[in-house]
N, C-alpha and C. Protein backbone atom coordinates (compact mmCIF):
# COMPACT_ATOMS: atom_id res chain seq x y z
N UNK A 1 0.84 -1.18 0.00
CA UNK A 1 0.00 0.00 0.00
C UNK A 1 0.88 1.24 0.00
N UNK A 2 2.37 1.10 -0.72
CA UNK A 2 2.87 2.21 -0.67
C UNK A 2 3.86 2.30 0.23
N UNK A 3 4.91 3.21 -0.39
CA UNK A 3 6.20 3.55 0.88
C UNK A 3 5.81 3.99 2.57
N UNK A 4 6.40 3.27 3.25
CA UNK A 4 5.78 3.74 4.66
C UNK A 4 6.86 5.36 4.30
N UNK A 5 5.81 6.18 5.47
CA UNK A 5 6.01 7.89 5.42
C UNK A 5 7.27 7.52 6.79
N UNK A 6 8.44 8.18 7.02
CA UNK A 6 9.49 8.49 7.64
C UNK A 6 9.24 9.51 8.80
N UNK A 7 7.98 9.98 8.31
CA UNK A 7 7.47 11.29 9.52
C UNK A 7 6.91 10.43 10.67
N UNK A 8 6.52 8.94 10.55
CA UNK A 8 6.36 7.69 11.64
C UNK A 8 7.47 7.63 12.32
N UNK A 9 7.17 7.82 13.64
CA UNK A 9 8.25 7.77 14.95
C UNK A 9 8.89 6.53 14.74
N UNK A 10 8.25 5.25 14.44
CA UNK A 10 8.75 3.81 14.96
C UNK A 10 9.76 3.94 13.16
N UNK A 11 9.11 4.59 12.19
CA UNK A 11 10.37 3.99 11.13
C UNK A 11 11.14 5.48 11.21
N UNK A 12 11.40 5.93 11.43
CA UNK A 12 12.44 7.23 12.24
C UNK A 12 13.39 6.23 13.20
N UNK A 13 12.74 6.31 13.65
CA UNK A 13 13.67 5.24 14.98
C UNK A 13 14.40 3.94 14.50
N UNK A 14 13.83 3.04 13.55
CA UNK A 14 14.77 1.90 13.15
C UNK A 14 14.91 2.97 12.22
N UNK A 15 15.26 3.64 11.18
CA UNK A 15 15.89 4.69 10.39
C UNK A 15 17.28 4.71 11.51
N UNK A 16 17.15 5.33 11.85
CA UNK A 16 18.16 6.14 13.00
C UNK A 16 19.03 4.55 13.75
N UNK A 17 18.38 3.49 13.56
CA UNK A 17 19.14 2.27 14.51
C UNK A 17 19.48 1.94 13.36
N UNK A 18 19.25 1.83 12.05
CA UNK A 18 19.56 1.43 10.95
C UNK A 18 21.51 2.04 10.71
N UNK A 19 21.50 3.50 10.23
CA UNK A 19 22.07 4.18 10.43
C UNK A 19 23.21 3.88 11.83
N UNK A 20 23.24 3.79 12.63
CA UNK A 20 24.03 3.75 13.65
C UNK A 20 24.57 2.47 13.58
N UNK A 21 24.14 1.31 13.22
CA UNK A 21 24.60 -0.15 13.04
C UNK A 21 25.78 -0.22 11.71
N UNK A 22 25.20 0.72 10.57
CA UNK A 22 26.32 0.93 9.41
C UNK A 22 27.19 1.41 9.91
N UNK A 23 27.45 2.66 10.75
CA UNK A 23 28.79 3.20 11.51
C UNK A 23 29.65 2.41 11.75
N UNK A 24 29.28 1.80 13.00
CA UNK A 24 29.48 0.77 14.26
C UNK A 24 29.96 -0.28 12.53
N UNK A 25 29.85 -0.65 11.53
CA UNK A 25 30.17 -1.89 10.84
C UNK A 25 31.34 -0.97 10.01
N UNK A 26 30.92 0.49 9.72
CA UNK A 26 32.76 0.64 9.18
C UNK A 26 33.57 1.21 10.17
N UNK A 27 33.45 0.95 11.28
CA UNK A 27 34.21 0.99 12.20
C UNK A 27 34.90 -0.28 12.65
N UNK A 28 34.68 -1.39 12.63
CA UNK A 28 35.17 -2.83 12.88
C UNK A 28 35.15 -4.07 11.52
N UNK A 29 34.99 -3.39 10.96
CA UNK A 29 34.85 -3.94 9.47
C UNK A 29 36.64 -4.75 9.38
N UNK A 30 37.24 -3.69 10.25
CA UNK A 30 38.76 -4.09 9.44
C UNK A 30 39.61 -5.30 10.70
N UNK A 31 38.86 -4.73 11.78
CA UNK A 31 39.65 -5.27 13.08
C UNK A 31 38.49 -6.67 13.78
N UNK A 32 37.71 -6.60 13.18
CA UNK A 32 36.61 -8.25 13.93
C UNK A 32 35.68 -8.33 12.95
N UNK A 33 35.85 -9.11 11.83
CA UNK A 33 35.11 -9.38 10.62
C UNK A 33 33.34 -10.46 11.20
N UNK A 34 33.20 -10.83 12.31
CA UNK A 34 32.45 -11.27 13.01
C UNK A 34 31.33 -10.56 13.96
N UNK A 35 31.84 -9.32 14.21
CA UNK A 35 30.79 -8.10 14.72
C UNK A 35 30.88 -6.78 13.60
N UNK A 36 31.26 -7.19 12.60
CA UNK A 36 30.94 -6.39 11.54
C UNK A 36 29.53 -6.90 11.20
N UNK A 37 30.02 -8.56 10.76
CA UNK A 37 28.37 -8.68 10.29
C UNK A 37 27.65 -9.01 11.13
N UNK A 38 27.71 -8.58 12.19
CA UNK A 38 26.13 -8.61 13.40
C UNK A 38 25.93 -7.11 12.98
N UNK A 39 26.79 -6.21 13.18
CA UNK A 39 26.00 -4.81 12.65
C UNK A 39 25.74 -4.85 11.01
N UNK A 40 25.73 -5.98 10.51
CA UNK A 40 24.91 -5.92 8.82
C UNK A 40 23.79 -6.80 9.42
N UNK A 41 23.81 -7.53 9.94
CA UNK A 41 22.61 -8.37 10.36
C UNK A 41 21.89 -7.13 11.01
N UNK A 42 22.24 -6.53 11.94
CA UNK A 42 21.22 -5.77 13.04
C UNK A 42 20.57 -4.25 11.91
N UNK A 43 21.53 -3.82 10.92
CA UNK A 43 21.04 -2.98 9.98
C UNK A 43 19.84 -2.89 9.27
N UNK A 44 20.09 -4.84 8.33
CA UNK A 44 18.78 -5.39 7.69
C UNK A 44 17.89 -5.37 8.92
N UNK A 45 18.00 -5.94 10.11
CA UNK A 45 16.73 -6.46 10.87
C UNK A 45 16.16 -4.94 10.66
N UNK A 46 16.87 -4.05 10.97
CA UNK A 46 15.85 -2.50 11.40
C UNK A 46 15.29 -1.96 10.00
N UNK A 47 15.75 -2.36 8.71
CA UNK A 47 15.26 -2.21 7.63
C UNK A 47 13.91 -2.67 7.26
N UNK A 48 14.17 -4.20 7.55
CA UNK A 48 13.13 -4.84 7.38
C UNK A 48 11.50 -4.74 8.19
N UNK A 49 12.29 -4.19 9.42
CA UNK A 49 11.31 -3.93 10.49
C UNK A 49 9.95 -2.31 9.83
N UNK A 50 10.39 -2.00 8.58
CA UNK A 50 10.19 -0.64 8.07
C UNK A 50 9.59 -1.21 7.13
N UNK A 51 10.08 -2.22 6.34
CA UNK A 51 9.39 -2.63 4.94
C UNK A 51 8.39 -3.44 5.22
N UNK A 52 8.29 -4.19 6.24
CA UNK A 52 7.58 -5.47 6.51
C UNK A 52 8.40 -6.57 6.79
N UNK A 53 9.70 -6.89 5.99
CA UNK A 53 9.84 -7.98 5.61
C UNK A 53 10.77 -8.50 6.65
N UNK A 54 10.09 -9.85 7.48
CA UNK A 54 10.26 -10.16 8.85
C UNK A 54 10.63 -11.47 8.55
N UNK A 55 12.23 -12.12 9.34
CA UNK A 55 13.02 -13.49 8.89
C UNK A 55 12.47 -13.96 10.07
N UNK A 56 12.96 -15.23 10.13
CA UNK A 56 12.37 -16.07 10.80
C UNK A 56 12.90 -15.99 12.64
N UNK A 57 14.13 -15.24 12.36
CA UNK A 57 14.79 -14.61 14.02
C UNK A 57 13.81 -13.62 14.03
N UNK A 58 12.83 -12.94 13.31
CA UNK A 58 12.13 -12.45 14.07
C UNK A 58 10.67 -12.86 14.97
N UNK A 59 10.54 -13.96 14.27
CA UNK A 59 9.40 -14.62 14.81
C UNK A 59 9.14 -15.11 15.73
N UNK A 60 10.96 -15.74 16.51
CA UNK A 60 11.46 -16.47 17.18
C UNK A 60 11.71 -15.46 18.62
N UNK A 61 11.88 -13.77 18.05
CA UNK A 61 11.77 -13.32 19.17
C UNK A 61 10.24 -12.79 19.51
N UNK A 62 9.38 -12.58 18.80
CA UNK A 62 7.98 -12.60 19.20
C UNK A 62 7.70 -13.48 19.97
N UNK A 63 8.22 -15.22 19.71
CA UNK A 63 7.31 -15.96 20.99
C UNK A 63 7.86 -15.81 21.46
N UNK A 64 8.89 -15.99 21.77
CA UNK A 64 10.29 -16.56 23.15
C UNK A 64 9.55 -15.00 24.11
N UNK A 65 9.42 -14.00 23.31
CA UNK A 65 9.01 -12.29 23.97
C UNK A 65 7.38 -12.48 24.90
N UNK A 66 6.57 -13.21 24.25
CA UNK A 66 5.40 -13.02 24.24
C UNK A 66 4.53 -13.69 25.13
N UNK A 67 5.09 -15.53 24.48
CA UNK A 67 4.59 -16.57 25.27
C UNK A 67 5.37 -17.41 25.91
N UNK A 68 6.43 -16.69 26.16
CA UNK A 68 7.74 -17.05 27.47
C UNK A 68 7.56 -18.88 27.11
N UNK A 69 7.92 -19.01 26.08
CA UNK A 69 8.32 -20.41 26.24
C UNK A 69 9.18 -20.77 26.89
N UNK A 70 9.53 -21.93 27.59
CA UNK A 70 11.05 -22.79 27.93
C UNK A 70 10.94 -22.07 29.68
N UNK A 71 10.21 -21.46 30.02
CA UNK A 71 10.31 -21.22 31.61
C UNK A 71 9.64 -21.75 32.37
């Protein structure tokens, strides 16, 4: 139904976590090739969190979040 609008607090906010995770990845890009790509992983997650498009670690933290499995 169209580009989500940026003037939305919640995609401002993963905008802005989006943004801060690319930093944080050319900043360690050269010295820990292993928390580089958690800040490319954590980039997409806040991207996706904007487009819709939700992997399956996210689903995984909805229940584990929601319906406290395993306690």
């Amino acid at each position: 139904a169209g580009s989500p609008s940026l003037t939305q607090s919640r995609h401002s906010l993963h905008l802005g976590d989006c943004t801060a995770a690319l930093a944080r990845y050319g900043r360690e890009r050269r010295r820990d090739l292993g928390l580089a790509a958690e800040r490319l992983r954590l980039a997409r997650r806040h991207l996706g969190r904007i487009t819709g498009h939700v992997g399956a670690e996210d689903v995984l933290d909805i229940i584990f979040r929601d319906f406290c499995v395993g306690k």
